[in-house]
Protein backbone atom coordinates (compact mmCIF):
# COMPACT_ATOMS: atom_id res chain seq x y z
CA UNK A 1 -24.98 2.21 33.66
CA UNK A 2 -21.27 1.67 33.94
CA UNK A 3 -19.03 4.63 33.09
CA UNK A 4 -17.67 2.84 30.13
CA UNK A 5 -21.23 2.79 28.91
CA UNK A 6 -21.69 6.46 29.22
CA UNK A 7 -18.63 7.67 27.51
CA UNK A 8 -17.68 5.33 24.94
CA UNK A 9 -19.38 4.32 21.48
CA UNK A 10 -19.68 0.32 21.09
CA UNK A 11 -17.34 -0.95 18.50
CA UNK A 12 -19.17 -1.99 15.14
CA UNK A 13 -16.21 -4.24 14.35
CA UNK A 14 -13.52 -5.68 15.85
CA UNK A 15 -10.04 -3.82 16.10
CA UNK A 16 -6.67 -5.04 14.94
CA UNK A 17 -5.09 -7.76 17.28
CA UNK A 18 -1.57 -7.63 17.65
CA UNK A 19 -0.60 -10.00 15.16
CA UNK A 20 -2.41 -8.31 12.61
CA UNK A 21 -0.81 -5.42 13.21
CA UNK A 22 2.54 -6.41 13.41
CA UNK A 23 1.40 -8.02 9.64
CA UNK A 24 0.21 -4.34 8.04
CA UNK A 25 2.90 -2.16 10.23
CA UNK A 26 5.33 -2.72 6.70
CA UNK A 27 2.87 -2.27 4.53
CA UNK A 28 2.07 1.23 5.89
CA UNK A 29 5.47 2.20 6.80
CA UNK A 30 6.38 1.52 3.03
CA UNK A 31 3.36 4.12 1.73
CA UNK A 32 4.21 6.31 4.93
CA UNK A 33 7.23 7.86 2.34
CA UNK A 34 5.75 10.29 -0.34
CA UNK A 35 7.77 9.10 -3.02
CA UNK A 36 6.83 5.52 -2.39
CA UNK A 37 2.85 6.57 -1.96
CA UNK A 38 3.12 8.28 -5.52
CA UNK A 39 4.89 5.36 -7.16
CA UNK A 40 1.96 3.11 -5.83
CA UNK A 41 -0.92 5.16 -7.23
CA UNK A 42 1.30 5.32 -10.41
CA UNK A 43 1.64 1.76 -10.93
CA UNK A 44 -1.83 1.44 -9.64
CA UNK A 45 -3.24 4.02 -12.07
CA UNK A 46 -2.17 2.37 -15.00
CA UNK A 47 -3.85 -0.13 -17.02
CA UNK A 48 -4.22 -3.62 -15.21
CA UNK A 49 -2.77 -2.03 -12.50
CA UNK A 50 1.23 -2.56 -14.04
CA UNK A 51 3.54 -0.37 -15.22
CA UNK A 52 6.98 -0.10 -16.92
CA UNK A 53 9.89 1.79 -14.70
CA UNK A 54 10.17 3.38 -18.11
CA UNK A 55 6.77 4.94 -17.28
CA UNK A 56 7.27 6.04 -13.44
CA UNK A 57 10.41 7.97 -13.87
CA UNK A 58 9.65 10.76 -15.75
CA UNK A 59 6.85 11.90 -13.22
CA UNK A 60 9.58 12.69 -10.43
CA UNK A 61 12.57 15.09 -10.20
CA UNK A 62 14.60 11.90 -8.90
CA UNK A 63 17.75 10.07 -10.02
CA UNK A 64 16.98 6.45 -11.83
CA UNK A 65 18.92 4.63 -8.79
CA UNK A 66 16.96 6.75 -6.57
CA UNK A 67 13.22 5.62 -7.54
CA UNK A 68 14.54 1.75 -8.04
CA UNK A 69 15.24 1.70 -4.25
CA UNK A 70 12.00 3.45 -3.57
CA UNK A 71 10.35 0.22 -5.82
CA UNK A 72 12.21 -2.29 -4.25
CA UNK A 73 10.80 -1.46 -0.83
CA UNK A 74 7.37 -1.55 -2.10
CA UNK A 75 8.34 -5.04 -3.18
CA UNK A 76 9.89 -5.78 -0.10
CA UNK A 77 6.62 -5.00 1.64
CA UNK A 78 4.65 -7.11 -0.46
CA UNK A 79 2.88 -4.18 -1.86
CA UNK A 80 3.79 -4.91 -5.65
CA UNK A 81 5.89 -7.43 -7.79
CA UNK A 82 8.17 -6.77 -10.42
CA UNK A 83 8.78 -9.04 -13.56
CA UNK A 84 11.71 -8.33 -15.79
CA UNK A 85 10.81 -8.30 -19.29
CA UNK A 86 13.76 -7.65 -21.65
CA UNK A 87 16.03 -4.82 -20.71
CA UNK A 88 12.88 -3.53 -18.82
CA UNK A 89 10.93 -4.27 -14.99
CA UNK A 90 7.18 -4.14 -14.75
CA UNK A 91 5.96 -3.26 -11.47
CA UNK A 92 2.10 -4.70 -10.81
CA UNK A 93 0.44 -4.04 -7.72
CA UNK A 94 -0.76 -7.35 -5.56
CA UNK A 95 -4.58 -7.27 -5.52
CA UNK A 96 -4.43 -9.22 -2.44
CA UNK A 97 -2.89 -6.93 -0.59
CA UNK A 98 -4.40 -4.06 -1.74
CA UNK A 99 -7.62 -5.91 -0.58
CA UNK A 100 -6.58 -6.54 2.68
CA UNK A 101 -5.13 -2.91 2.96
CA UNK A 102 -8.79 -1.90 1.16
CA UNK A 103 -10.45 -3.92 3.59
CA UNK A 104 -8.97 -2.74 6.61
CA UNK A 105 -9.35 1.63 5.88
CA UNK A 106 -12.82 0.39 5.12
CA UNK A 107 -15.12 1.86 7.77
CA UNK A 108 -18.22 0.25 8.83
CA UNK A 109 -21.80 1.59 7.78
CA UNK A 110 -24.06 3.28 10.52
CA UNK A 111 -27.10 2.03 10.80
C-alpha cells in the first residue's frame, strides 16, 4: 500500500481544473462582499427570482449610488441582469449561473 493510499480519501468527483476556476474566481469574489451576498439572496428571494432596486434599498443603511455599484458588479460577474423598465431597473438572477454555482458547492453523496 502506497503512502498516498494510507493517508488520503479517494476523490468521489473530480476537482476544479484551472480553467474552471479561473471561470468561477469572479463569481465568488463578487458574493465574497456582504453587501453584494445580501443583495443576491434579496433579488433571489423574491418572486421569479427579480426584483425592483425600489425593493432592495430600503433593507440597507446605504446611500442609493452606493448599492447601484454594489448591483452593477453582480452584473458584471454574470451573477444577475438588469432590465430597465420605465424610470425603474429590475435585477433577475441568471439561473444558469446559479446552477453552475449550485452545482459546484454541491457535495457528493457517500455511499
Amino acid at each position: 500500500m502506497s503512502k498516498q493510499e494510507m493517508c488520503c480519501s479517494p476523490l468521489v468527483s473530480a476537482p476544479l481544473g484551472e480553467a474552471e476556476a479561473v471561470e468561477f474566481a469572479p463569481l465568488f469574489k463578487a458574493l465574497g462582499d456582504p453587501v453584494r451576498l445580501r443583495l443576491f439572496s434579496l433579488i433571489a428571494s423574491h418572486e421569479g427570482g427579480e426584483a425592483c432596486v425600489c425593493d432592495l434599498t430600503g433593507a440597507f443603511d446605504l446611500s442609493g449610488p452606493t448599492i447601484s455599484h454594489h448591483l452593477k458588479s453582480l452584473k458584471q460577474s454574470g451573477l444577475v441582469d438588469a432590465e430597465r423598465r420605465g424610470t425603474w431597473v429590475y435585477y433577475r438572477v441568471r439561473p444558469d449561473t446559479l446552477a453552475r454555482v449550485g452545482a459546484l458547492a454541491a457535495v457528493p453523496a457517500q455511499s
